[in-house]
C-alpha atoms as a PDB file:
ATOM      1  CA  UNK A   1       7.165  -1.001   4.818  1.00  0.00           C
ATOM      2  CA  UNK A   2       8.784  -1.053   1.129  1.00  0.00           C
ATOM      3  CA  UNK A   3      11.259   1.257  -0.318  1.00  0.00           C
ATOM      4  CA  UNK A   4       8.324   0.906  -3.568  1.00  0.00           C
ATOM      5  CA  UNK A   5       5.487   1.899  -1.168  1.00  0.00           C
ATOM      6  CA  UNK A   6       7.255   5.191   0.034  1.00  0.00           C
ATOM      7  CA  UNK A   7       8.163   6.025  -3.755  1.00  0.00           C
ATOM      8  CA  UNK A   8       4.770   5.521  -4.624  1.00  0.00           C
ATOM      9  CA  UNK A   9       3.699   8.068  -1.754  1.00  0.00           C
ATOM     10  CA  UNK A  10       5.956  10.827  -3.058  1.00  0.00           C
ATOM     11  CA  UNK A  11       5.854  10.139  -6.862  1.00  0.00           C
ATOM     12  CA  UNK A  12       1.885  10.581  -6.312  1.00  0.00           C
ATOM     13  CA  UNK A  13       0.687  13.084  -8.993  1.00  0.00           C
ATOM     14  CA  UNK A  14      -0.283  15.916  -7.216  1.00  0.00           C
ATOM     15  CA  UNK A  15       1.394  15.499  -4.985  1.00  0.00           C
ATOM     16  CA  UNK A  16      -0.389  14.572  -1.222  1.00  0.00           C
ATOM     17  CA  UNK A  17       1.634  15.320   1.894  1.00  0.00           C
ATOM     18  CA  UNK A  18       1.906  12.053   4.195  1.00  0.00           C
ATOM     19  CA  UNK A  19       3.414  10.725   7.589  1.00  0.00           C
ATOM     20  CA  UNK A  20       5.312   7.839   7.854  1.00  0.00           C
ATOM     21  CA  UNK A  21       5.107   6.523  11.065  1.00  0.00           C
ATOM     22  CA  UNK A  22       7.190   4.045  12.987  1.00  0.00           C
ATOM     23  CA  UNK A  23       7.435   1.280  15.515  1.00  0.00           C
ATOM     24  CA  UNK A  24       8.069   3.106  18.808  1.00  0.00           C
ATOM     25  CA  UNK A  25       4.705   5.719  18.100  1.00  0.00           C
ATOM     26  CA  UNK A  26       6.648   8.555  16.464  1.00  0.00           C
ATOM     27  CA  UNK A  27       5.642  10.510  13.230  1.00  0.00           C
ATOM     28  CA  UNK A  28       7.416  11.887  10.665  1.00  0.00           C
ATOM     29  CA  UNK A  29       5.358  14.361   8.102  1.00  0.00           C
ATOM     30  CA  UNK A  30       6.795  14.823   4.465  1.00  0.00           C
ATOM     31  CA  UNK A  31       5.127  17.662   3.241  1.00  0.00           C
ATOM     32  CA  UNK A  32       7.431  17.991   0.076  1.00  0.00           C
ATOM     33  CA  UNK A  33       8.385  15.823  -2.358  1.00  0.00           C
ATOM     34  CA  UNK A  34      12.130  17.098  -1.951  1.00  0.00           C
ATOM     35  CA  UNK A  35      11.890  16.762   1.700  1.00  0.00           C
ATOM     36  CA  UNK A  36      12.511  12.871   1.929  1.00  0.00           C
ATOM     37  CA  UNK A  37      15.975  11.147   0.350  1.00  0.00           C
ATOM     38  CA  UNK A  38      16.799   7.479  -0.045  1.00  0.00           C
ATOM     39  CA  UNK A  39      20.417   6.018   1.418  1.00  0.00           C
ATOM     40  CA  UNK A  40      22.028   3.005   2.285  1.00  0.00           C
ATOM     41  CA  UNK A  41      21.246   1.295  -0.719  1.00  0.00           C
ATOM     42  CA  UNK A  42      17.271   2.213  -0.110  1.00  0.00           C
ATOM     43  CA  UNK A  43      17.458   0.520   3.506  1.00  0.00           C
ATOM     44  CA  UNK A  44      17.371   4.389   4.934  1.00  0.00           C
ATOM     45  CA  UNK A  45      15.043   7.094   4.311  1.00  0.00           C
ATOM     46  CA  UNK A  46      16.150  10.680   5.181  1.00  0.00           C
ATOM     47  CA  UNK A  47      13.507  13.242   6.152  1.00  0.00           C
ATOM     48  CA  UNK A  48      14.323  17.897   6.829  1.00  0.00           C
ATOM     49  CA  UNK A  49      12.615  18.582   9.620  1.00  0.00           C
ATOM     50  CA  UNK A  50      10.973  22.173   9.966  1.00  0.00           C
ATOM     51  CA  UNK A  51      14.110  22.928  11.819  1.00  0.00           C
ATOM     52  CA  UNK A  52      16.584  22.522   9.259  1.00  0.00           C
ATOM     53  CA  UNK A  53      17.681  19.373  10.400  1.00  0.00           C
ATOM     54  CA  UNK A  54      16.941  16.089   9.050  1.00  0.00           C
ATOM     55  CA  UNK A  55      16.563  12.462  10.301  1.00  0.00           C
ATOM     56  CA  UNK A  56      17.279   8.800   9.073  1.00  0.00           C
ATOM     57  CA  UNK A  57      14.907   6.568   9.648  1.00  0.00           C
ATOM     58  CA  UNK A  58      15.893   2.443   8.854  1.00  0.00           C
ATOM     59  CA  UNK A  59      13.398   1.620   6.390  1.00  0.00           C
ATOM     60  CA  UNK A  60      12.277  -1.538   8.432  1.00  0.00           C
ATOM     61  CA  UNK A  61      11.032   0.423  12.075  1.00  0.00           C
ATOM     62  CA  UNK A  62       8.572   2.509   9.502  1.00  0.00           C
ATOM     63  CA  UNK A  63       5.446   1.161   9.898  1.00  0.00           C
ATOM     64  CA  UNK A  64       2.698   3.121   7.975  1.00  0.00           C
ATOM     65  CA  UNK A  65       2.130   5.962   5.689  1.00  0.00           C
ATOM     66  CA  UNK A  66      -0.595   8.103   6.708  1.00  0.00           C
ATOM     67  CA  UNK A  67      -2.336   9.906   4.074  1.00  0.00           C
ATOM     68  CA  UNK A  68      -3.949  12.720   4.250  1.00  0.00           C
ATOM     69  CA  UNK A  69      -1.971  14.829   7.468  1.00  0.00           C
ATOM     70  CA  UNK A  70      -4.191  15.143  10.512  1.00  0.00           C
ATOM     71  CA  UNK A  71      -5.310  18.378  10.811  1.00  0.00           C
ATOM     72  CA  UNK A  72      -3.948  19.975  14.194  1.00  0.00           C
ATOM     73  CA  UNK A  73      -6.892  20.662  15.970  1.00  0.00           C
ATOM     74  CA  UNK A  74      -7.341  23.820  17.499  1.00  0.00           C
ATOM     75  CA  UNK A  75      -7.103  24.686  21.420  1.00  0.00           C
ATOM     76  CA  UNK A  76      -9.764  25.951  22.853  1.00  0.00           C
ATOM     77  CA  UNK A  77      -9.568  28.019  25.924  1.00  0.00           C
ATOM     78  CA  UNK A  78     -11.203  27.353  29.449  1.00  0.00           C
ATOM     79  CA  UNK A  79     -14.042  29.781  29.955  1.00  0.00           C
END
């Protein structure tokens, strides 16, 4: 993955919520533009979490954008 593909993902006009998603099977959603920062001379991405914390990510274990979020499906109960 490229620093220009991520930009391209959150310049997007309107903006579209994505995940980026890396080598070891996690996800990371962006759901604001403001929510993902650039470091380390664009080799790390920064991402707030719902938590008010954030995590760096090195630019080369992301592996995909996803676009548009998964919905979370609903549970359904066992009857």
């Amino acid at each position: 993955m490229t620093i220009q593909e991520i930009q391209r993902a959150l310049q997007a006009a309107p903006f579209e919520p994505f995940r980026l998603m890396t080598a070891d099977g996690r996800n990371y959603d962006v759901r604001h533009r403001e929510n993902l920062a650039f470091g380390g001379r664009g080799r790390l991405v920064a991402i707030a979490m719902p938590d008010d914390s954030f995590v760096t990510l090195d630019l080369l274990l992301v592996t995909a954008i996803q676009k548009p979020i998964p919905r979370r499906q609903r549970s359904r109960g066992l009857t």
